[in-house]
Protein backbone atom coordinates (compact mmCIF):
# COMPACT_ATOMS: atom_id res chain seq x y z
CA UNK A 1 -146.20 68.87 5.08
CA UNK A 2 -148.93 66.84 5.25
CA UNK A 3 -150.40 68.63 2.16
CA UNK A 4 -147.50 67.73 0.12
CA UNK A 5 -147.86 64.51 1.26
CA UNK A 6 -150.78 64.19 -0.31
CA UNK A 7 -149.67 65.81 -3.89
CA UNK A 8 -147.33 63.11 -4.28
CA UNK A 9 -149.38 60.38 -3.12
CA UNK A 10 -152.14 61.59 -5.82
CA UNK A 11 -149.31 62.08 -8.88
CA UNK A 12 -148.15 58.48 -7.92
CA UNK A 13 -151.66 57.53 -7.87
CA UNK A 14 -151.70 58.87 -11.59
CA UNK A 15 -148.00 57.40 -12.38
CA UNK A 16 -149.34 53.85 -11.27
CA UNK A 17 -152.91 54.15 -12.73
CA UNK A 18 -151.43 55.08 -16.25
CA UNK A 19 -148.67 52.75 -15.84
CA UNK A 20 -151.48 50.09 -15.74
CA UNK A 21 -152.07 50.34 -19.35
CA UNK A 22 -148.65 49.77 -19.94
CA UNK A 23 -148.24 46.23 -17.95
CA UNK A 24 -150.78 44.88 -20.81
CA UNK A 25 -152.46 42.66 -17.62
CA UNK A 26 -148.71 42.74 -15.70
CA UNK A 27 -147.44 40.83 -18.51
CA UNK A 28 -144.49 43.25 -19.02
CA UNK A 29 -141.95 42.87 -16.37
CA UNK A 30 -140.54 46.47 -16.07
CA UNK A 31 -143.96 48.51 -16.61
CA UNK A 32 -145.61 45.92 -13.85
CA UNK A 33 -142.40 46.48 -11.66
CA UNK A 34 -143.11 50.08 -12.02
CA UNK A 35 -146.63 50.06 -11.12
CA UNK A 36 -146.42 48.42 -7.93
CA UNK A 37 -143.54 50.57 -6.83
CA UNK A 38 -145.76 53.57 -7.86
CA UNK A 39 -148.66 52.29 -6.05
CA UNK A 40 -146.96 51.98 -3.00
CA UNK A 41 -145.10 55.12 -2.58
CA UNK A 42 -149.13 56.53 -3.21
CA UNK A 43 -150.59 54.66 -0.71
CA UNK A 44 -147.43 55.21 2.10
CA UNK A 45 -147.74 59.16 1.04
CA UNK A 46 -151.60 58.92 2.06
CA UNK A 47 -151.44 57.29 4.86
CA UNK A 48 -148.77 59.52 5.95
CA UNK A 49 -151.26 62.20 4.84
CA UNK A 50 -153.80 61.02 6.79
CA UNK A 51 -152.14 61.43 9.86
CA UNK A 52 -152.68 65.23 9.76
CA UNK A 53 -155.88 65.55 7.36
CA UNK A 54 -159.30 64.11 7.98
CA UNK A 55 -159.75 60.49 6.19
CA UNK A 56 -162.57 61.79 4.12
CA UNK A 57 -160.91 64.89 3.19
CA UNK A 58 -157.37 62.98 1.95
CA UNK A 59 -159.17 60.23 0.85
CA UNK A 60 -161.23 62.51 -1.70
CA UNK A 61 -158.57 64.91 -3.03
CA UNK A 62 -156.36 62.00 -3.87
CA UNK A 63 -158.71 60.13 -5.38
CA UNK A 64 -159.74 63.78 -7.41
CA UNK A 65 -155.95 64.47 -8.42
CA UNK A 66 -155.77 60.76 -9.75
CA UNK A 67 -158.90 61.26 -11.73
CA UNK A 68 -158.00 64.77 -13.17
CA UNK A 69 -154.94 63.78 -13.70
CA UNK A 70 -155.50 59.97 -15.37
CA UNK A 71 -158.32 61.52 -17.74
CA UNK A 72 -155.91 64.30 -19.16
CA UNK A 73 -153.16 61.97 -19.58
CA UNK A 74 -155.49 59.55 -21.44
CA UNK A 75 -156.51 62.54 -23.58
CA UNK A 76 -152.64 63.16 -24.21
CA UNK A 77 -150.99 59.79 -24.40
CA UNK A 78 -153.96 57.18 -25.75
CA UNK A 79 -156.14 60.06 -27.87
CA UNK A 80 -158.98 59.61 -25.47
CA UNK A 81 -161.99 61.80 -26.14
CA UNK A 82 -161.67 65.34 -25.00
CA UNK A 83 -165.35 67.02 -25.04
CA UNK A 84 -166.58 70.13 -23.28
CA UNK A 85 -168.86 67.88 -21.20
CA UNK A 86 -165.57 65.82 -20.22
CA UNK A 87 -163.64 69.16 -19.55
CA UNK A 88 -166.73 70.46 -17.71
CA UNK A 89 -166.80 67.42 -15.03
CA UNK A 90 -162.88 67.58 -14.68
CA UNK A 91 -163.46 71.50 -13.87
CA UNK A 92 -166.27 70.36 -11.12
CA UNK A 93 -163.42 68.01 -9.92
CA UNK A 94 -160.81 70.72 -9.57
CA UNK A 95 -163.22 72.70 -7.50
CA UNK A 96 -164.17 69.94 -5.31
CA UNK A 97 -160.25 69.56 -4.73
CA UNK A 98 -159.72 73.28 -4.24
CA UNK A 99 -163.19 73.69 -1.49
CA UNK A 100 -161.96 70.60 0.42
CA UNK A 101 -158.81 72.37 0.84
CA UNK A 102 -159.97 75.56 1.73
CA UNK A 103 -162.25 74.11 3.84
CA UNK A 104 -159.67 71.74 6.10
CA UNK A 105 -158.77 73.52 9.28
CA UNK A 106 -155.35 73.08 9.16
């Protein structure tokens, strides 16, 4: 469970880090209101996580789902660069999700 847990809280973390763009500063009412909703379902999902999973461990693969997930979505939605450099580091990313995982006792 507390795996899940920490999915979500990393897909929110991407919701609300994307949404950011939208809020042009939190200027725009609805994309602001949806940010901060989206940042604080992440941040009750982690610390729900964290109950279970070591703070360095859920700490790091949330932060690594965010970023995976934030740069693909700004190569999708904005046209941000997509390199094989850029691809390469999001691979290294992925793995340092996957070994923390496999590594976690529980």
């Amino acid at each position: 469970m507390a795996w899940t847990l920490l999915v979500v809280a990393g897909i929110f973390e991407i919701i609300w880090a994307t949404g950011l763009k939208y809020t042009d500063g939190f200027t725009r009412l609805w994309p602001s209101v949806g940010t901060v909703v989206a940042m604080a379902v992440s941040m009750i999902c982690l610390s729900l996580a964290f109950r279970a999973i070591p703070m360095g461990t859920a700490y790091t693969v949330w932060t690594g789902i965010g970023a995976v997930g934030t740069v693909l979505l700004g190569i999708l939605l904005f046209d941000e660069p997509k390199n094989a450099v850029r691809l390469f580091c999001i691979t290294l990313i992925i793995v340092g999700i996957a070994g923390l995982k496999l590594s976690d006792p529980s």
